[in-house]
N, C-alpha and C. Protein backbone atom coordinates (compact mmCIF):
# COMPACT_ATOMS: atom_id res chain seq x y z
N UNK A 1 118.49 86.78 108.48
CA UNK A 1 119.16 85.67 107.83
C UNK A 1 118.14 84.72 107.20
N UNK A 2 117.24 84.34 108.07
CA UNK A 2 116.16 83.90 107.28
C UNK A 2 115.16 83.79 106.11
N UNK A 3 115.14 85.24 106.38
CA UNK A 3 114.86 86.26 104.80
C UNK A 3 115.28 86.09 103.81
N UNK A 4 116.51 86.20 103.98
CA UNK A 4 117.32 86.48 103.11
C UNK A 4 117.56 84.63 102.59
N UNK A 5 117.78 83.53 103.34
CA UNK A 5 117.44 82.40 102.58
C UNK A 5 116.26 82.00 102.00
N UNK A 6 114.97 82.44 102.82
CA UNK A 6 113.70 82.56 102.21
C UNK A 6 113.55 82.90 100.68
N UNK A 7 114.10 84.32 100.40
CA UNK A 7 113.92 84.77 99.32
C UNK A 7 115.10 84.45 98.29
N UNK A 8 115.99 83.32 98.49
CA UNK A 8 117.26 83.03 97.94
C UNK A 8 116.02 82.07 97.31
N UNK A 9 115.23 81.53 97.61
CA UNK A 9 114.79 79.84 97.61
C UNK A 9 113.67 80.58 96.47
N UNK A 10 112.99 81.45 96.12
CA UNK A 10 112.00 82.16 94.98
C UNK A 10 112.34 82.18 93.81
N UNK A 11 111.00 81.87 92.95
CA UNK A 11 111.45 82.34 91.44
C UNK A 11 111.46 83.83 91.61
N UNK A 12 112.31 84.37 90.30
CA UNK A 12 112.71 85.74 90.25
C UNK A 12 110.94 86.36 89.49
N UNK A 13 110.06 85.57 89.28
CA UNK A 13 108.51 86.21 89.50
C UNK A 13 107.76 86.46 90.83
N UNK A 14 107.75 85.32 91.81
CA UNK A 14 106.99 85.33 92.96
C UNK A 14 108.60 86.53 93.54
N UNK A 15 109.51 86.27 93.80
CA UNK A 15 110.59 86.68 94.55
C UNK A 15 110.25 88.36 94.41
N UNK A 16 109.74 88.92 92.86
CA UNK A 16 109.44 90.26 92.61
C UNK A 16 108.32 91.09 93.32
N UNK A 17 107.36 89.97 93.92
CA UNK A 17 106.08 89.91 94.99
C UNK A 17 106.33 90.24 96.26
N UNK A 18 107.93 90.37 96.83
CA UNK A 18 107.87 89.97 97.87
C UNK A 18 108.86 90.62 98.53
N UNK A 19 109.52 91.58 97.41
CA UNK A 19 110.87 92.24 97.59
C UNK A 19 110.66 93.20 98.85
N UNK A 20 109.90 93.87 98.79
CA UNK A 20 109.66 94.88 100.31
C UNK A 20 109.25 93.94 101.00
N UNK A 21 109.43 92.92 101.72
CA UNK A 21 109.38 92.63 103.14
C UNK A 21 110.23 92.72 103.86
N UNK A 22 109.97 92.52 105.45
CA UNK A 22 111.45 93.22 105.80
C UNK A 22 111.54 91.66 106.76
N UNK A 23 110.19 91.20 107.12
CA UNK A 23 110.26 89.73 107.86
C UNK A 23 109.36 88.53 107.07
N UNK A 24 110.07 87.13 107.75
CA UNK A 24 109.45 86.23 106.49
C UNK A 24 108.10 85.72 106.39
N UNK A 25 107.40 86.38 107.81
CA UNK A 25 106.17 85.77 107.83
C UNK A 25 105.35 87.07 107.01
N UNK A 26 106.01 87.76 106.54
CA UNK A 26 105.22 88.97 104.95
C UNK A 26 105.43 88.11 103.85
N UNK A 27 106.65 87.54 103.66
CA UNK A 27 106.96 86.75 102.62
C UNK A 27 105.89 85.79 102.72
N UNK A 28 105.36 84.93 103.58
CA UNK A 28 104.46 83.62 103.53
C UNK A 28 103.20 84.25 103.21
N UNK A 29 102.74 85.57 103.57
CA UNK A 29 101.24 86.09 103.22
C UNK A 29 101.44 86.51 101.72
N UNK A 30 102.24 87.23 101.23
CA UNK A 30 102.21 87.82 100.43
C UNK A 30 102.31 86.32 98.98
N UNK A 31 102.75 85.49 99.80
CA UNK A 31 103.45 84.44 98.67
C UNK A 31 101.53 83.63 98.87
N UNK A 32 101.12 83.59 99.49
CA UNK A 32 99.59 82.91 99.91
C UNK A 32 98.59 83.81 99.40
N UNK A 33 99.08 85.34 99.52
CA UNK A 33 97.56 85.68 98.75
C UNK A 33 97.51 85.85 97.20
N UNK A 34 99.28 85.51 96.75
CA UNK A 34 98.76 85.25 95.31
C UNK A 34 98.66 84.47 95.10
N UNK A 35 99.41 82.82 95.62
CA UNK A 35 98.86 82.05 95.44
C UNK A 35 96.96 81.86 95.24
N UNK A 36 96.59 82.27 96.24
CA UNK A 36 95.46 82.04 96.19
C UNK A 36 94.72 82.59 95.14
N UNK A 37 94.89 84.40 94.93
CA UNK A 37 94.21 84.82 93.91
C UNK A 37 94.01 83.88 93.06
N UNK A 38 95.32 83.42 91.92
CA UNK A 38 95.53 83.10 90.91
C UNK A 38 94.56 81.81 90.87
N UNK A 39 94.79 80.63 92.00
CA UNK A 39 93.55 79.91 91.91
C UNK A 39 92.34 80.32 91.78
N UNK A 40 92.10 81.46 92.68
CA UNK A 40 90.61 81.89 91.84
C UNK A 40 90.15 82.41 90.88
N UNK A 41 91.27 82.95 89.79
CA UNK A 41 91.23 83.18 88.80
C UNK A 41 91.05 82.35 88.11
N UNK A 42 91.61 81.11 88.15
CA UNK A 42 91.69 79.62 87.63
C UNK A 42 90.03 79.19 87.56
N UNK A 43 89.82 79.12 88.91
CA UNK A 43 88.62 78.64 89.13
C UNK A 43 87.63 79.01 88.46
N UNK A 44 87.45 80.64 88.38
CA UNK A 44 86.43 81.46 87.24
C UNK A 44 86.93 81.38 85.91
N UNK A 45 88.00 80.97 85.74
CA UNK A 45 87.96 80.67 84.42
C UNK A 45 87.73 79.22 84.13
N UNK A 46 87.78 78.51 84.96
CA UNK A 46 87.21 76.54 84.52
C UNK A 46 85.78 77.07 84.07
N UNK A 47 85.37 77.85 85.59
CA UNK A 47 83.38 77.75 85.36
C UNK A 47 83.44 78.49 84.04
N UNK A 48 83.87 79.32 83.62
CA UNK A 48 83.14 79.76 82.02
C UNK A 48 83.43 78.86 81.43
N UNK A 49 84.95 78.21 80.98
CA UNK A 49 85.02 77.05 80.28
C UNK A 49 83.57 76.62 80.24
N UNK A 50 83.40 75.80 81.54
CA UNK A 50 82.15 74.60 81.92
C UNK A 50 81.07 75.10 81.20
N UNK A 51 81.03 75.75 81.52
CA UNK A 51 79.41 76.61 80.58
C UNK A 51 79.43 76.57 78.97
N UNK A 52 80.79 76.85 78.31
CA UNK A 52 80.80 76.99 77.55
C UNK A 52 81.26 76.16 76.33
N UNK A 53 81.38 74.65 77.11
CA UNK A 53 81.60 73.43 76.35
C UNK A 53 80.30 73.23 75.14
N UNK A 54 80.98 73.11 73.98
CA UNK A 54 79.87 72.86 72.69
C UNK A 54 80.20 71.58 72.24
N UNK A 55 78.91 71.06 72.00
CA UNK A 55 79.06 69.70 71.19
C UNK A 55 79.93 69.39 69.77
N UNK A 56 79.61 70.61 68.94
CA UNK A 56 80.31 70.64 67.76
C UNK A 56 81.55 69.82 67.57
N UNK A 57 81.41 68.94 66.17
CA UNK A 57 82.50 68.17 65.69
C UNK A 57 82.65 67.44 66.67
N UNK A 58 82.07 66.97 67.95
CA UNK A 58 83.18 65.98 68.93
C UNK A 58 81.71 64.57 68.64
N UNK A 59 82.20 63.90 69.43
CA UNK A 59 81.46 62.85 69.50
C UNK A 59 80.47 63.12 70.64
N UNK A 60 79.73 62.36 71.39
CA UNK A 60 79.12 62.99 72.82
C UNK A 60 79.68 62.28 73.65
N UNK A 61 80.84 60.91 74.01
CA UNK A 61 81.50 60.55 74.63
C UNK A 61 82.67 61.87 75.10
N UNK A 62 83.19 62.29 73.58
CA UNK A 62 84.77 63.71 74.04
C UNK A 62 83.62 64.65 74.37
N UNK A 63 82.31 65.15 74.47
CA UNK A 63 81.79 66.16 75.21
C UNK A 63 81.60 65.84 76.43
N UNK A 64 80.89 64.81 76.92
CA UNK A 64 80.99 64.00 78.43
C UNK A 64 82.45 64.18 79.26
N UNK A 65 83.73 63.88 78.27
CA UNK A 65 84.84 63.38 78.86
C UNK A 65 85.32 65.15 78.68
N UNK A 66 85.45 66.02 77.99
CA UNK A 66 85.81 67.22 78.28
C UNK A 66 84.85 68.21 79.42
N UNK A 67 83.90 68.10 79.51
CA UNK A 67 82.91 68.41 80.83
C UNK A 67 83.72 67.99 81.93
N UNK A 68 83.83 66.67 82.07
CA UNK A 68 83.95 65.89 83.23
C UNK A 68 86.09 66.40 83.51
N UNK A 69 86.58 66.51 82.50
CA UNK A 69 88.25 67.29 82.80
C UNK A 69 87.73 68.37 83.82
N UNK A 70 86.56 69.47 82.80
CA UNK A 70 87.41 70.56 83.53
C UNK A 70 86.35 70.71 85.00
N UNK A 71 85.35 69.81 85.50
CA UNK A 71 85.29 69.70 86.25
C UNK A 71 86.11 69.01 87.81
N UNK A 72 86.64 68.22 86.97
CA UNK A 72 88.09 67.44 87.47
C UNK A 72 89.20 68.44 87.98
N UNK A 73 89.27 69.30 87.00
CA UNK A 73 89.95 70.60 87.23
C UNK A 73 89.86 71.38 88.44
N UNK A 74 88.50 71.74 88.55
CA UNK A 74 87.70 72.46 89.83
C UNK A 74 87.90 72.29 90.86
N UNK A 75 88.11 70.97 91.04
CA UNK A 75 87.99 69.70 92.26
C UNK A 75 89.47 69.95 92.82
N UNK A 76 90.57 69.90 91.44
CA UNK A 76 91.65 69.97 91.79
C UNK A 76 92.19 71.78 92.63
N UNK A 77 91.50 72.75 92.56
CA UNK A 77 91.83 73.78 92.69
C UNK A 77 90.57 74.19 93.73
N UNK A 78 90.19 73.16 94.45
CA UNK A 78 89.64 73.49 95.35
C UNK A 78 88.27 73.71 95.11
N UNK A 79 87.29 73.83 93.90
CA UNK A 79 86.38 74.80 93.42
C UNK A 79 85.56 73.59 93.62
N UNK A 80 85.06 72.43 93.75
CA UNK A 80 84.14 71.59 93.03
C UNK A 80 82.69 72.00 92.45
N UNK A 81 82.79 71.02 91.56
CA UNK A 81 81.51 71.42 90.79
C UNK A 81 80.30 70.80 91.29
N UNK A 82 79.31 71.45 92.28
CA UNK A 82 77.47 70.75 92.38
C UNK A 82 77.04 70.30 91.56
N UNK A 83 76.25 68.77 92.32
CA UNK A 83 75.63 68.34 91.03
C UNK A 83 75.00 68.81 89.81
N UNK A 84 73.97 69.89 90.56
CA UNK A 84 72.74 70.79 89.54
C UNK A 84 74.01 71.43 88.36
N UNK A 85 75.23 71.89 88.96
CA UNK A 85 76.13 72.56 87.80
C UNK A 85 76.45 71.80 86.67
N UNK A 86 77.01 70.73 87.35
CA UNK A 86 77.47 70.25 86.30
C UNK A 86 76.22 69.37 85.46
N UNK A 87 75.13 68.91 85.71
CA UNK A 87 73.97 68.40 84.90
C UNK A 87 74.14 69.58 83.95
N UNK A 88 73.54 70.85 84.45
CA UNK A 88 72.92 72.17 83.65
C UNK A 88 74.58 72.11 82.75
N UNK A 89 76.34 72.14 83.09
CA UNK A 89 77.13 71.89 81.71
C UNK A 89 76.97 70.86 80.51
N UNK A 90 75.94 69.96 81.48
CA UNK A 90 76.14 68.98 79.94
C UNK A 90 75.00 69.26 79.11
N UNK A 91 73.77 69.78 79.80
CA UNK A 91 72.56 69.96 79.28
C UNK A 91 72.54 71.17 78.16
N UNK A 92 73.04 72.45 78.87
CA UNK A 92 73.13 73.69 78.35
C UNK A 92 73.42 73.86 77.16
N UNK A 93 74.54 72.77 76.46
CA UNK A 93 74.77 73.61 75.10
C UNK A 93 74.36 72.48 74.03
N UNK A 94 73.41 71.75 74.44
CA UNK A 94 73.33 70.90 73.65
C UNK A 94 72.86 71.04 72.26
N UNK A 95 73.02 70.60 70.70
CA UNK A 95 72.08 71.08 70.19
C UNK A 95 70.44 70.91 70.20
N UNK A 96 69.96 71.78 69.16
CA UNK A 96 68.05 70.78 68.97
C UNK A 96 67.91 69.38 69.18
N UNK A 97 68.32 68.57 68.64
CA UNK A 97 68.67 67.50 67.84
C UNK A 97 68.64 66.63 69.43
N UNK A 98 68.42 67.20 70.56
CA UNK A 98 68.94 66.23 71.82
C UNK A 98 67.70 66.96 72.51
N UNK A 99 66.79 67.70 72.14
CA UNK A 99 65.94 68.05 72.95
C UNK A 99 65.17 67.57 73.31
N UNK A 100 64.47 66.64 72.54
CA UNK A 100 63.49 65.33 73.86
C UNK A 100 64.55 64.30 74.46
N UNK A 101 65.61 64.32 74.53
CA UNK A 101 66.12 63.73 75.74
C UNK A 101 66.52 64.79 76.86
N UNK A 102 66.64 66.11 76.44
CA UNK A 102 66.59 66.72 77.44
C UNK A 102 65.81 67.15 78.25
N UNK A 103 64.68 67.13 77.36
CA UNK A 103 62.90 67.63 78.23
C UNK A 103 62.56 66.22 79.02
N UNK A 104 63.56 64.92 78.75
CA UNK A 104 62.87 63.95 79.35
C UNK A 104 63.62 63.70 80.90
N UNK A 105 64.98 64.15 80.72
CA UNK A 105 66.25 64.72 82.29
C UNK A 105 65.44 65.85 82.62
N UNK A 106 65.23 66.84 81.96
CA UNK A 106 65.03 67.60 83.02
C UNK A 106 63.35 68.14 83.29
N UNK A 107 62.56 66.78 82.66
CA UNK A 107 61.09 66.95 83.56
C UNK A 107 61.12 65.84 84.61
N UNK A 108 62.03 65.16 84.81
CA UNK A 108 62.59 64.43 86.15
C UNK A 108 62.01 65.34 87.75
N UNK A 109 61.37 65.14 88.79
CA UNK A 109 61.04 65.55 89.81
C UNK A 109 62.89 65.87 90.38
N UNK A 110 63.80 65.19 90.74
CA UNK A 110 64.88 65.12 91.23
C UNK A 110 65.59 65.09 89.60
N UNK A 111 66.90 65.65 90.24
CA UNK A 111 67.89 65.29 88.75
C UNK A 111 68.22 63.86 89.58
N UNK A 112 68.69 63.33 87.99
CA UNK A 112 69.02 62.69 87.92
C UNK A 112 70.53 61.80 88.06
N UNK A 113 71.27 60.35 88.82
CA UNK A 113 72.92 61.08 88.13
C UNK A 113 73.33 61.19 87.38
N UNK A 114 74.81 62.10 87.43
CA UNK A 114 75.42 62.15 86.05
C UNK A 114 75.51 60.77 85.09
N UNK A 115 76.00 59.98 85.83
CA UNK A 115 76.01 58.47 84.97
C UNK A 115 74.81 58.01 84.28
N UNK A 116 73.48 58.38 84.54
CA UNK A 116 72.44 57.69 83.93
C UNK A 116 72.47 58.96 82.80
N UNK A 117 72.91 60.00 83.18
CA UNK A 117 72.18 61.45 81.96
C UNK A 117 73.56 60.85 81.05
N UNK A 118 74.17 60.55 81.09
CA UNK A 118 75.73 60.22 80.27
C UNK A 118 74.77 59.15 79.36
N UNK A 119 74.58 58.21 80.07
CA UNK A 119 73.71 56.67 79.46
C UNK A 119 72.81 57.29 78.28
N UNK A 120 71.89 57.94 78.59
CA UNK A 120 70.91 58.27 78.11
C UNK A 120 71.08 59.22 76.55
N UNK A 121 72.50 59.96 77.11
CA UNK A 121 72.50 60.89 75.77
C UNK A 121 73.66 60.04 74.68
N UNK A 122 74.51 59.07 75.46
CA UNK A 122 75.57 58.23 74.83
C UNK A 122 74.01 57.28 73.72
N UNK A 123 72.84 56.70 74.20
CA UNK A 123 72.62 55.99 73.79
C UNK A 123 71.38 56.38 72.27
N UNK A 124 71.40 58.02 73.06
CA UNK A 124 70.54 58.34 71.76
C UNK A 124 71.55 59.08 70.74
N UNK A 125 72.33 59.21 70.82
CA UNK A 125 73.52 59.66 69.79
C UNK A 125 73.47 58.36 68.82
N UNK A 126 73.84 57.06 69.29
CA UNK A 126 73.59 55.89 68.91
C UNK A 126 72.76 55.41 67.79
N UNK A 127 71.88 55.73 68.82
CA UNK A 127 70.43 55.43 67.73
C UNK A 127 70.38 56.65 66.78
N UNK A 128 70.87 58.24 66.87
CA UNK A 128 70.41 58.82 66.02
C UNK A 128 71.36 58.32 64.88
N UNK A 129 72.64 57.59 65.12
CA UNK A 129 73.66 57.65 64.20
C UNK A 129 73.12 56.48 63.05
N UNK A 130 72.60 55.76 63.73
CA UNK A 130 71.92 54.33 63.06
C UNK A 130 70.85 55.02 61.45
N UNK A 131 70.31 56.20 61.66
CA UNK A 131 69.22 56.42 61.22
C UNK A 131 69.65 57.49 60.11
């Protein structure tokens, strides 16, 4: 009887997951290990995102603030992002044009935080825009 309200209570996608069980504690694994997969599918797909954020056409504030989503993202799905990761997303795709501020973050003994590397590249965007 249980079952059978269990699986009354499913979308007719997860409910298709779950049709051969015969008791409901199959229904709770089976409904948990896709849940879960799918988050980790999620998850490996934020980190390529993360990696693969480009400066192009945005300002370096919407590159900061799209980094910082889909790390937000991560967080939300359990994944969080390490400091060293997320420095090396903002650093990684930067163009030429930012490379002595980047040789100057990352000949740093310690990284640095995100908030000062934000400061630093917000303020030479600035100045390059001036010029």
């Amino acid at each position: 009887m249980l079952l059978t309200w269990l699986q009354s209570t499913l979308s007719k996608s997860v409910l298709s997951r779950v049709l051969g069980a015969t008791h409901s504690y199959e229904v709770w694994e089976t409904i948990h290990e896709y849940f879960q997969m799918q988050t980790k599918v999620r998850a490996r797909q934020l980190r390529t995102d993360l990696r693969s954020v480009q400066l192009e056409g945005k300002t370096m504030r919407e590159y900061l603030l799209q980094i910082k989503s889909i790390a937000d993202e991560l967080v939300g799905v359990g994944s969080p992002v390490k400091h060293e990761e997320y420095v090396d997303a903002i650093l990684v795709n930067l163009p030429q044009e930012y490379a002595p501020v980047v040789a100057v973050i990352e000949g740093n003994f310690t990284t640095p935080p995100v908030n000062e590397i934000e400061a630093q590249l917000l303020s030479f965007e600035s100045r390059s825009n001036r010029f």
